[in-house]
ModelCIF file with pLDDT and N, C-alpha, C, O atoms, coordinates in Angstrom:
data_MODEL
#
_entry.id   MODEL 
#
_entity.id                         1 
_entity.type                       polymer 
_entity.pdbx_number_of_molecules   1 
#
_entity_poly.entity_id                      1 
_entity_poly.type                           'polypeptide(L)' 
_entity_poly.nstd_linkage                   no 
_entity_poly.nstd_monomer                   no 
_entity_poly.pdbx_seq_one_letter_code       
;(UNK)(UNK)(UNK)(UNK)(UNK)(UNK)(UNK)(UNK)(UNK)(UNK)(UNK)(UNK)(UNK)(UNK)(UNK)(UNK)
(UNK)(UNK)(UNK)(UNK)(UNK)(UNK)(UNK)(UNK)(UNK)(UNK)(UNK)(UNK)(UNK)(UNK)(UNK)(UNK)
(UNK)(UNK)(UNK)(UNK)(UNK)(UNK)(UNK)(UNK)(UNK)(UNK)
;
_entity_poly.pdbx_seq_one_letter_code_can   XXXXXXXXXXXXXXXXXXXXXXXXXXXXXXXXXXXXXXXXXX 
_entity_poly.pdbx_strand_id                 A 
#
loop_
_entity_poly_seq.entity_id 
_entity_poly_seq.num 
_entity_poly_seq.mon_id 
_entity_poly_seq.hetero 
1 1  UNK n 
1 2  UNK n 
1 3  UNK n 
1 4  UNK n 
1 5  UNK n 
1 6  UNK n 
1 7  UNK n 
1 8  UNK n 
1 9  UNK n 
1 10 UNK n 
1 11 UNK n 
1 12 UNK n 
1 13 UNK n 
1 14 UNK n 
1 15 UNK n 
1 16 UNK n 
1 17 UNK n 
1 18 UNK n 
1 19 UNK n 
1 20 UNK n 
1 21 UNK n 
1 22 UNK n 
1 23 UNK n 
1 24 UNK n 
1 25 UNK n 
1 26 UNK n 
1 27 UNK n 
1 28 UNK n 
1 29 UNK n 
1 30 UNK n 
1 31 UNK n 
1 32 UNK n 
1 33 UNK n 
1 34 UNK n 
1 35 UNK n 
1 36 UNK n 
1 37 UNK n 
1 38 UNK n 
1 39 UNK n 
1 40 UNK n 
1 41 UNK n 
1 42 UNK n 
#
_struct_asym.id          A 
_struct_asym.entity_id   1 
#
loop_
_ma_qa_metric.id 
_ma_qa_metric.mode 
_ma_qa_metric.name 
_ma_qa_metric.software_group_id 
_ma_qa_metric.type 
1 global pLDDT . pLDDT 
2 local  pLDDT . pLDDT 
#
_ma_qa_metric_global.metric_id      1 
_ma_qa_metric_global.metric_value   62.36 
_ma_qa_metric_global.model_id       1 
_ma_qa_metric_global.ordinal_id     1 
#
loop_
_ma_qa_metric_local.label_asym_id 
_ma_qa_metric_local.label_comp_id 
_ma_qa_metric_local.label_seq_id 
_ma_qa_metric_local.metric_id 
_ma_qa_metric_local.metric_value 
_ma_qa_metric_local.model_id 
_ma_qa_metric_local.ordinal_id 
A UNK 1  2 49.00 1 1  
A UNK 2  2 50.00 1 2  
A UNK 3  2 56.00 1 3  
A UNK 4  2 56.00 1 4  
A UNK 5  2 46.00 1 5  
A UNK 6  2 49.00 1 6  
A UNK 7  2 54.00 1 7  
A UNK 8  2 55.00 1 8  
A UNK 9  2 50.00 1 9  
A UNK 10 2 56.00 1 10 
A UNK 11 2 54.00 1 11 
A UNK 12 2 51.00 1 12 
A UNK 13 2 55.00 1 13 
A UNK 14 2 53.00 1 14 
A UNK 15 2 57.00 1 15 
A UNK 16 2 53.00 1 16 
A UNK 17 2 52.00 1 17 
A UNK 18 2 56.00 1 18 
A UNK 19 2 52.00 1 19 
A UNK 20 2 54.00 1 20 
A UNK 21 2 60.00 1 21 
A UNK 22 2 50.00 1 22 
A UNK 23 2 50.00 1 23 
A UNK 24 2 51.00 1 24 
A UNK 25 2 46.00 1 25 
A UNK 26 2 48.00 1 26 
A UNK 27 2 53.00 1 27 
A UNK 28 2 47.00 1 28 
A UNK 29 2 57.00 1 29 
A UNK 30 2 53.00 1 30 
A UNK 31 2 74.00 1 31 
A UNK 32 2 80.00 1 32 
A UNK 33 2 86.00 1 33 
A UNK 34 2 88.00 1 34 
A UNK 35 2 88.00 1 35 
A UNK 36 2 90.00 1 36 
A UNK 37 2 89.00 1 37 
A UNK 38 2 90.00 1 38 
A UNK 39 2 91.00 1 39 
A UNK 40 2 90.00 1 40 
A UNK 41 2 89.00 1 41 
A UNK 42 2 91.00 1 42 
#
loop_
_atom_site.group_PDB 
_atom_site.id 
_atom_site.type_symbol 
_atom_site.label_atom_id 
_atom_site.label_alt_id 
_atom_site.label_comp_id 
_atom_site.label_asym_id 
_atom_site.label_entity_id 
_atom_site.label_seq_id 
_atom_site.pdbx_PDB_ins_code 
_atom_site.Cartn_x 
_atom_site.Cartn_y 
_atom_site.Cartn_z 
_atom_site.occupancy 
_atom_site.B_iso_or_equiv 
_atom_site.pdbx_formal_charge 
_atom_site.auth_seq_id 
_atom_site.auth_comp_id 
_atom_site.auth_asym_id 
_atom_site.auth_atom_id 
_atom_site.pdbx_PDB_model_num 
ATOM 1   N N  . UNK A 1 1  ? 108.826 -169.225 116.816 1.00 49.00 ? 1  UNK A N  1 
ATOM 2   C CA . UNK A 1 1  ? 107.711 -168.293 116.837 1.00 49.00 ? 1  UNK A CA 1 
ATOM 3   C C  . UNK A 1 1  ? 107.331 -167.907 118.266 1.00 49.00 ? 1  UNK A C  1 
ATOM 4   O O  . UNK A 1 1  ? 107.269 -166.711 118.552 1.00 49.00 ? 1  UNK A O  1 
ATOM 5   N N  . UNK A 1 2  ? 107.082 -168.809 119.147 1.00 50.00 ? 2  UNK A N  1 
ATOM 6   C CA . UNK A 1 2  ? 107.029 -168.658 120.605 1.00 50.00 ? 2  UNK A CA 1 
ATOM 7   C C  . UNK A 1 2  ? 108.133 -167.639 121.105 1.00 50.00 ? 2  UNK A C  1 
ATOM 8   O O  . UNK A 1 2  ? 107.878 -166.736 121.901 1.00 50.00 ? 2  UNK A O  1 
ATOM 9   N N  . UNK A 1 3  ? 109.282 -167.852 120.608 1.00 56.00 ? 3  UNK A N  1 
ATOM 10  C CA . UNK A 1 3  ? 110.271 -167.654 121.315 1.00 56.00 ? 3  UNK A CA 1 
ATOM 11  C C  . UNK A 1 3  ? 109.979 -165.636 120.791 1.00 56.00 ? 3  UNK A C  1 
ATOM 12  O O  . UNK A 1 3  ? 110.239 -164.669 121.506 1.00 56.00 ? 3  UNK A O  1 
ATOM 13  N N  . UNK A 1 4  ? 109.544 -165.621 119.745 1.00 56.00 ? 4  UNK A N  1 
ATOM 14  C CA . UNK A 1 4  ? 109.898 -164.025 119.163 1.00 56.00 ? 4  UNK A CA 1 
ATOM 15  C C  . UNK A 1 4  ? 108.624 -163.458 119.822 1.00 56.00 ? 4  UNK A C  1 
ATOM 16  O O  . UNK A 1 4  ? 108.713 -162.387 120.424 1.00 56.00 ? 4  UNK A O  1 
ATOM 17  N N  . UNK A 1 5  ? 107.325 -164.172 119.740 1.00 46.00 ? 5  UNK A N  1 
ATOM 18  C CA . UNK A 1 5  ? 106.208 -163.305 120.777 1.00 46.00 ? 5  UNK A CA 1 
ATOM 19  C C  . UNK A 1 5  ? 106.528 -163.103 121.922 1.00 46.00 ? 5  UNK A C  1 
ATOM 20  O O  . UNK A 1 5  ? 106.097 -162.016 122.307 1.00 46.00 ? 5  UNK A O  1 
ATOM 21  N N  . UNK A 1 6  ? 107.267 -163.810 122.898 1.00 49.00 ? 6  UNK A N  1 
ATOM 22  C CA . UNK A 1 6  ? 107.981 -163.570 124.137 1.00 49.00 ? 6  UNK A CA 1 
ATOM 23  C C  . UNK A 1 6  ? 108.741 -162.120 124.030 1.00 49.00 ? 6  UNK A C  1 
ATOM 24  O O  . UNK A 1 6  ? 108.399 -160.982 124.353 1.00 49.00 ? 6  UNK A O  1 
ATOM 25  N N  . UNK A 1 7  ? 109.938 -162.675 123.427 1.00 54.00 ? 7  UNK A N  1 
ATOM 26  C CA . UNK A 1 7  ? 110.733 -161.406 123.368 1.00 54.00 ? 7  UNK A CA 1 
ATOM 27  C C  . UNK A 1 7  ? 109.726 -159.746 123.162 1.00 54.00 ? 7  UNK A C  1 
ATOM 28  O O  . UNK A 1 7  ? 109.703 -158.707 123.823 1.00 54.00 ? 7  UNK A O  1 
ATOM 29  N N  . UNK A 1 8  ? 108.909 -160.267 121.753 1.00 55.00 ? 8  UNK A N  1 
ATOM 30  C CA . UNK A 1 8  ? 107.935 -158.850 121.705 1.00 55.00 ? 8  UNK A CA 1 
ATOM 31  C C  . UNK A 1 8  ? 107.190 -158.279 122.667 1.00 55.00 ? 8  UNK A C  1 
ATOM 32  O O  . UNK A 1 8  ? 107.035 -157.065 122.793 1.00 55.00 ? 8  UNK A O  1 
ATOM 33  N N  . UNK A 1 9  ? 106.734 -159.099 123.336 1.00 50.00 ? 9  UNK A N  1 
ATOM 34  C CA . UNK A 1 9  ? 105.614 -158.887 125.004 1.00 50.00 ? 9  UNK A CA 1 
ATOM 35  C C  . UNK A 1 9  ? 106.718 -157.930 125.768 1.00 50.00 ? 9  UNK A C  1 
ATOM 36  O O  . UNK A 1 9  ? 106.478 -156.795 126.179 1.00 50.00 ? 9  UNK A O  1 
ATOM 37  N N  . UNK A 1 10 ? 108.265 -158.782 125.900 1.00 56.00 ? 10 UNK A N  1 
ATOM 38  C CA . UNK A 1 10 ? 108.553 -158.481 126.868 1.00 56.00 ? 10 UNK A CA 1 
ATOM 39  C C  . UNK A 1 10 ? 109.252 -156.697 126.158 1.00 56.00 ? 10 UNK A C  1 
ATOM 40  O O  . UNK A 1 10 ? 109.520 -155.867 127.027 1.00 56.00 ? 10 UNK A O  1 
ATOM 41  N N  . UNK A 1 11 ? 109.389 -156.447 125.255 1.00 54.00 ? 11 UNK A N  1 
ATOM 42  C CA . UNK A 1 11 ? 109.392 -155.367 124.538 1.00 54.00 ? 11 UNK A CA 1 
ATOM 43  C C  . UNK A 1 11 ? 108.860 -154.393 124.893 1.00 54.00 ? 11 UNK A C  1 
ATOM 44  O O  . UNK A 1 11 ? 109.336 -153.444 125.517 1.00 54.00 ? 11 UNK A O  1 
ATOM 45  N N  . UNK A 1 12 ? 106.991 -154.694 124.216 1.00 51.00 ? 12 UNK A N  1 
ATOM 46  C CA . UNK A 1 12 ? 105.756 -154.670 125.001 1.00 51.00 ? 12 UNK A CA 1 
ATOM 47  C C  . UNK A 1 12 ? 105.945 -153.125 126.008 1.00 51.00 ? 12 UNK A C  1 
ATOM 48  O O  . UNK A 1 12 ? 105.898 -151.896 126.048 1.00 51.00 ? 12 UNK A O  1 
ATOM 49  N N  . UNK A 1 13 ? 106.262 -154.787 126.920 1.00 55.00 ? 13 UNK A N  1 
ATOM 50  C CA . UNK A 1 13 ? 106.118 -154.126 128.755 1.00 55.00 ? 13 UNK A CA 1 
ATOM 51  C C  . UNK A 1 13 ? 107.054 -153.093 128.861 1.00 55.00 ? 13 UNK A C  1 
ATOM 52  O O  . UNK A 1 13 ? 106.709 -151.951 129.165 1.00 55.00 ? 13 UNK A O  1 
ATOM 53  N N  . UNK A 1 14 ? 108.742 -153.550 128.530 1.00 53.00 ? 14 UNK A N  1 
ATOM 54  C CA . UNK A 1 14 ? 109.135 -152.419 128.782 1.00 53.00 ? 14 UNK A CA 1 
ATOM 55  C C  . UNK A 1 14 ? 108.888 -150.842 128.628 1.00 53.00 ? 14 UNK A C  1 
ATOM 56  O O  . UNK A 1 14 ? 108.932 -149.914 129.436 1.00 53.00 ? 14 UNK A O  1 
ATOM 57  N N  . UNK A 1 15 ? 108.499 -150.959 126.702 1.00 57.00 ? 15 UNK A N  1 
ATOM 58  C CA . UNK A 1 15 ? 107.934 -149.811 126.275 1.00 57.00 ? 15 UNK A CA 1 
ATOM 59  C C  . UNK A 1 15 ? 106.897 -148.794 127.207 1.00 57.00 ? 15 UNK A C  1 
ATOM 60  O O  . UNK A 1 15 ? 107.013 -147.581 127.379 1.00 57.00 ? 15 UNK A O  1 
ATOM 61  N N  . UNK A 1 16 ? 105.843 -149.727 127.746 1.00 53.00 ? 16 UNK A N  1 
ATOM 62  C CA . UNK A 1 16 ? 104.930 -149.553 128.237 1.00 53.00 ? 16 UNK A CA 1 
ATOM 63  C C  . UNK A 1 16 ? 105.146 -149.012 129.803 1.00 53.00 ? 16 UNK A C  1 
ATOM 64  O O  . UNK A 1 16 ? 104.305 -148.352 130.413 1.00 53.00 ? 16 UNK A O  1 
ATOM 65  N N  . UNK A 1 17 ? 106.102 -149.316 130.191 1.00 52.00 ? 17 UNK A N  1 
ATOM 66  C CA . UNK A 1 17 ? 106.903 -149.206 131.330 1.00 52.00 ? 17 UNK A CA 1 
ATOM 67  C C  . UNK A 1 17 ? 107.719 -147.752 131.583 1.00 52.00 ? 17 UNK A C  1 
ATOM 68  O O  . UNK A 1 17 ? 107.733 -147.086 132.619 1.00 52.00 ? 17 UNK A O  1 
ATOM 69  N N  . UNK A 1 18 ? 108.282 -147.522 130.517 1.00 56.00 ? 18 UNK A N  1 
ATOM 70  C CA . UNK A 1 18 ? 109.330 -146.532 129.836 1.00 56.00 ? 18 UNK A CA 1 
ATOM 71  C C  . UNK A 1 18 ? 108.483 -145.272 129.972 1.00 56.00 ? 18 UNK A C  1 
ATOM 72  O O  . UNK A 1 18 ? 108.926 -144.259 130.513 1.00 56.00 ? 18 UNK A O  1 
ATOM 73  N N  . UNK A 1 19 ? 107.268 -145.358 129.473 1.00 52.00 ? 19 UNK A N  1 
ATOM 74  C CA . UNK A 1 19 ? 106.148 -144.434 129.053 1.00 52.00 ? 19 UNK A CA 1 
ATOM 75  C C  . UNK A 1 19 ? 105.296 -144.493 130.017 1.00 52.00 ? 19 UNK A C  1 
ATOM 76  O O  . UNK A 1 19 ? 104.778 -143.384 129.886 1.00 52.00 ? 19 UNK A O  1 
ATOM 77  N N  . UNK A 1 20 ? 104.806 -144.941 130.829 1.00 54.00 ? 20 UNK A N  1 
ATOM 78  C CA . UNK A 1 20 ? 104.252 -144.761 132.213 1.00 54.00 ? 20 UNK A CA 1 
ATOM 79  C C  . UNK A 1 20 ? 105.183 -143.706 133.140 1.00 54.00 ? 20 UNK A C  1 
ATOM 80  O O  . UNK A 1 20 ? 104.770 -142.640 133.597 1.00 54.00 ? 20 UNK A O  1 
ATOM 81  N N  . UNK A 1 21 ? 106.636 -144.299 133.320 1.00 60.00 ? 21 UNK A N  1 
ATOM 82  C CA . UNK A 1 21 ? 107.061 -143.505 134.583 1.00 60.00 ? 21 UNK A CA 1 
ATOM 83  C C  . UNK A 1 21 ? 107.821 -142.352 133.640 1.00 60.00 ? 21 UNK A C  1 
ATOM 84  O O  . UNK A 1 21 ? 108.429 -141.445 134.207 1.00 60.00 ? 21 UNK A O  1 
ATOM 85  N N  . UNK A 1 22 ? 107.761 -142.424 132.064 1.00 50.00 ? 22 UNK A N  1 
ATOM 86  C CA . UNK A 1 22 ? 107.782 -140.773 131.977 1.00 50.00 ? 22 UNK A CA 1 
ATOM 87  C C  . UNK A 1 22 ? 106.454 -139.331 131.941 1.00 50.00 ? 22 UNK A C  1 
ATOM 88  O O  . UNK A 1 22 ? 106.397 -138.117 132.138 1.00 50.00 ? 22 UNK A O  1 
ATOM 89  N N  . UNK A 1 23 ? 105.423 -140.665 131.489 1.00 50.00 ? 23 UNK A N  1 
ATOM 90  C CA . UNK A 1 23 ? 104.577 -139.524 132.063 1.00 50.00 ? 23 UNK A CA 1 
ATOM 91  C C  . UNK A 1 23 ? 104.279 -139.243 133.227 1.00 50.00 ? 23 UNK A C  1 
ATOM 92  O O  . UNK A 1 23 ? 103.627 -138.202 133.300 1.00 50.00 ? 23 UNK A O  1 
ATOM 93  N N  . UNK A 1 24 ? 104.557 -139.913 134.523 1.00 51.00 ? 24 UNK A N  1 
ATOM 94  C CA . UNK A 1 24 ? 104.895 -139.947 136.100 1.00 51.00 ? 24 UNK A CA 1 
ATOM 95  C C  . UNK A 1 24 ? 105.701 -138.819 136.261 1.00 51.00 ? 24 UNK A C  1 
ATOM 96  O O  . UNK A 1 24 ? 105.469 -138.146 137.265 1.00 51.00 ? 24 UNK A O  1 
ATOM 97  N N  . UNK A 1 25 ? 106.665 -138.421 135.454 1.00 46.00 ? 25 UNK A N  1 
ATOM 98  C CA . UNK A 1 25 ? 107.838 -137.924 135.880 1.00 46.00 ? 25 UNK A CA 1 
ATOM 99  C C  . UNK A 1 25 ? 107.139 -136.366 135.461 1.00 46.00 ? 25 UNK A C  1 
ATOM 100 O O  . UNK A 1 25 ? 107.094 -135.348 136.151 1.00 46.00 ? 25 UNK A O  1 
ATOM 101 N N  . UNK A 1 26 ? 106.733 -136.555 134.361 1.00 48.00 ? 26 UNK A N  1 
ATOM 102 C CA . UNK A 1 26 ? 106.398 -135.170 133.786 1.00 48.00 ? 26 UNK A CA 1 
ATOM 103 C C  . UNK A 1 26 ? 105.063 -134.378 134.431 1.00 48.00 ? 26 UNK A C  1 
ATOM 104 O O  . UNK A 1 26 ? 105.042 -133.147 134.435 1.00 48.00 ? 26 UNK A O  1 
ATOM 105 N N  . UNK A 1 27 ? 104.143 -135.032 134.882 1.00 53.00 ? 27 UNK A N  1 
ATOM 106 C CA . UNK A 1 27 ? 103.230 -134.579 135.914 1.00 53.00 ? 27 UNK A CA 1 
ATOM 107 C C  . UNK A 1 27 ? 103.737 -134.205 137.424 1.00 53.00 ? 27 UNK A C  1 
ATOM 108 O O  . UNK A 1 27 ? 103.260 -133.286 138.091 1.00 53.00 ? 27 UNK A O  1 
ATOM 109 N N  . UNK A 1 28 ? 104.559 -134.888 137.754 1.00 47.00 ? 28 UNK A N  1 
ATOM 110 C CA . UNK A 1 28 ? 105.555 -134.469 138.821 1.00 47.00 ? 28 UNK A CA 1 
ATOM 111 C C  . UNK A 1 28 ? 106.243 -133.567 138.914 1.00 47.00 ? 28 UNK A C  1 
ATOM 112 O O  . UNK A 1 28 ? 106.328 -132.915 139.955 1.00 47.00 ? 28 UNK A O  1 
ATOM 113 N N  . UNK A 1 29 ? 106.966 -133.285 137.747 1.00 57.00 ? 29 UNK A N  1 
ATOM 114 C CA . UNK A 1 29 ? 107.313 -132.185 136.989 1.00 57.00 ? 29 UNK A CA 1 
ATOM 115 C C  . UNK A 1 29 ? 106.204 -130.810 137.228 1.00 57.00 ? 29 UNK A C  1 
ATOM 116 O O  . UNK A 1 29 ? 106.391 -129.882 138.016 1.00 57.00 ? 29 UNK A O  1 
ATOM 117 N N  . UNK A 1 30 ? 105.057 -130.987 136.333 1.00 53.00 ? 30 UNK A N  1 
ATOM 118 C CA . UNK A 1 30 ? 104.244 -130.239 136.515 1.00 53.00 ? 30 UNK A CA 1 
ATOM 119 C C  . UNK A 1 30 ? 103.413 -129.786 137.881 1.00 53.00 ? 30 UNK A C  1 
ATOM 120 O O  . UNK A 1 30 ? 102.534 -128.936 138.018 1.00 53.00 ? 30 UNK A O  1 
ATOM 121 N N  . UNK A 1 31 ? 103.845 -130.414 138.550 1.00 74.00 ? 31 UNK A N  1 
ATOM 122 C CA . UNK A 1 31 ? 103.250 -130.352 139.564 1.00 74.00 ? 31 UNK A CA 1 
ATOM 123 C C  . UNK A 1 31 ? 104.012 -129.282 140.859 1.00 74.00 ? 31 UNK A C  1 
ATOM 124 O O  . UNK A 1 31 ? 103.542 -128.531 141.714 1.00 74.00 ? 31 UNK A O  1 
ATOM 125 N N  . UNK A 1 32 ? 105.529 -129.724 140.423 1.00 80.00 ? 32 UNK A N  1 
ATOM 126 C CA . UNK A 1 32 ? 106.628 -128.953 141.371 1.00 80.00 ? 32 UNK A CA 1 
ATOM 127 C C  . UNK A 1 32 ? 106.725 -127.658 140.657 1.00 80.00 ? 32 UNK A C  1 
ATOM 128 O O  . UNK A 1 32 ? 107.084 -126.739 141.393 1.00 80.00 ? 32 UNK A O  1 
ATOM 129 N N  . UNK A 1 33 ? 106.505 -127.344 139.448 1.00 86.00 ? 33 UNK A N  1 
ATOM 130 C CA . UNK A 1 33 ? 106.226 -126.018 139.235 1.00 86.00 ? 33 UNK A CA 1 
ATOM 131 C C  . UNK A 1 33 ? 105.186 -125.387 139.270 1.00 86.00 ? 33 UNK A C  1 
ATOM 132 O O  . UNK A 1 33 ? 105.323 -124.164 139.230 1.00 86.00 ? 33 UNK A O  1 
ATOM 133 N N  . UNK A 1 34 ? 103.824 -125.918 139.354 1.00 88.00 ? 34 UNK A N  1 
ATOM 134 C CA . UNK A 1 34 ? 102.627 -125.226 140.150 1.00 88.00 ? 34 UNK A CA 1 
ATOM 135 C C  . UNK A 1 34 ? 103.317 -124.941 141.495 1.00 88.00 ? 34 UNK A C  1 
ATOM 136 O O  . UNK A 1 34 ? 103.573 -123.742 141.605 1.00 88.00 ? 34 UNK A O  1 
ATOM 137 N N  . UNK A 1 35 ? 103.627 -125.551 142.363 1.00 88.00 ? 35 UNK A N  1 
ATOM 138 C CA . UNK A 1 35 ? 103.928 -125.649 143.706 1.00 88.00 ? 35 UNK A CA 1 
ATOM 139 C C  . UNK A 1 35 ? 104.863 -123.878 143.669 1.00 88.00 ? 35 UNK A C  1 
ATOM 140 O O  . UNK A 1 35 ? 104.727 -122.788 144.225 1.00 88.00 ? 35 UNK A O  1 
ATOM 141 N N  . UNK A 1 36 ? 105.921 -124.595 142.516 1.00 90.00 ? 36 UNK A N  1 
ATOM 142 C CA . UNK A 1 36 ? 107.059 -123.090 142.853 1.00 90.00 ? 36 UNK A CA 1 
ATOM 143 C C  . UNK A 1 36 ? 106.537 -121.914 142.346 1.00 90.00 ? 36 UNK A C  1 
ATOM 144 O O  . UNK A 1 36 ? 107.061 -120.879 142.756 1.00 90.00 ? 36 UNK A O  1 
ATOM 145 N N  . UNK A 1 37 ? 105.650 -121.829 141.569 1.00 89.00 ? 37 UNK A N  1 
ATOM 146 C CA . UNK A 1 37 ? 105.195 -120.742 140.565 1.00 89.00 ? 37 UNK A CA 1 
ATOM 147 C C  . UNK A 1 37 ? 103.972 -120.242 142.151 1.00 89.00 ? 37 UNK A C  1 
ATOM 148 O O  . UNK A 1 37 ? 104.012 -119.106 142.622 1.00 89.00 ? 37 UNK A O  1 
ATOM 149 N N  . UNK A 1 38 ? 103.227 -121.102 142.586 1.00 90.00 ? 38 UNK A N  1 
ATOM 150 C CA . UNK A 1 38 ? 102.713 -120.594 143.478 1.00 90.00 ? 38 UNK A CA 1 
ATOM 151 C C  . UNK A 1 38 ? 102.591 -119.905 145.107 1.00 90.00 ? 38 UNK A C  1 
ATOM 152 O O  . UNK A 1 38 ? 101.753 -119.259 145.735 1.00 90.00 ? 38 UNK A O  1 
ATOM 153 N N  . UNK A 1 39 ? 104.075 -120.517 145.371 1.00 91.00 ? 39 UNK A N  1 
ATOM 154 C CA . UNK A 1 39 ? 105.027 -120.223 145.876 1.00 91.00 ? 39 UNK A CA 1 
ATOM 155 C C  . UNK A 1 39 ? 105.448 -118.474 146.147 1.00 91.00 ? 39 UNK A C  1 
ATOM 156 O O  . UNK A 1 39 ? 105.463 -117.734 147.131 1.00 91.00 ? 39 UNK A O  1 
ATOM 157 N N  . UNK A 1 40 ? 105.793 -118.317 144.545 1.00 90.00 ? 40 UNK A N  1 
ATOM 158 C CA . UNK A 1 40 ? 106.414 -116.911 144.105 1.00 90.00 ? 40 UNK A CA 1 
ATOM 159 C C  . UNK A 1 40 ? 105.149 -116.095 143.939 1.00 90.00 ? 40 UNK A C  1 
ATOM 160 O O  . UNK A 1 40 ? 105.340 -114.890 143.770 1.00 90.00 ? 40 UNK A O  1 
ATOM 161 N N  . UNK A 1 41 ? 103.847 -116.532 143.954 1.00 89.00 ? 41 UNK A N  1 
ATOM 162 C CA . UNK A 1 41 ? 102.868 -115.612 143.817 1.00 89.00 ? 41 UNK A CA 1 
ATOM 163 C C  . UNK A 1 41 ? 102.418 -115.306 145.471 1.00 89.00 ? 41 UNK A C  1 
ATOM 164 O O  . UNK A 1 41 ? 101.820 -114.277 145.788 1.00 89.00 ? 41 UNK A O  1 
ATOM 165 N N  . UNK A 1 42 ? 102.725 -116.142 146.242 1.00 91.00 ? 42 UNK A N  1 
ATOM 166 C CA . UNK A 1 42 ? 102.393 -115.653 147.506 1.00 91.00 ? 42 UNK A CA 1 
ATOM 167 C C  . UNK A 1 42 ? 103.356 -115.134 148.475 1.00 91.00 ? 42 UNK A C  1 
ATOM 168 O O  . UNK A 1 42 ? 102.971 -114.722 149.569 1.00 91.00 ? 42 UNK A O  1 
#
């Protein structure tokens, strides 16, 4: 039982991990196309 809550935590984190630096990525994202979109307006 110990041994499977471990594994799940460490699940968990990754998940949690996975989904942090893709929403990182996607605001970054969003962000380099404000930049280029504003870019092309000036």
């Amino acid at each position: 039982l110990v041994t499977i809550l471990v594994v799940m935590a460490l699940c968990v984190t990754v998940i949690v991990a996975m989904t942090t630096r893709s929403e990182q990525a996607t605001r970054a994202t969003g962000r380099d196309l404000d930049a280029a979109q504003a870019q092309a307006l000036m």
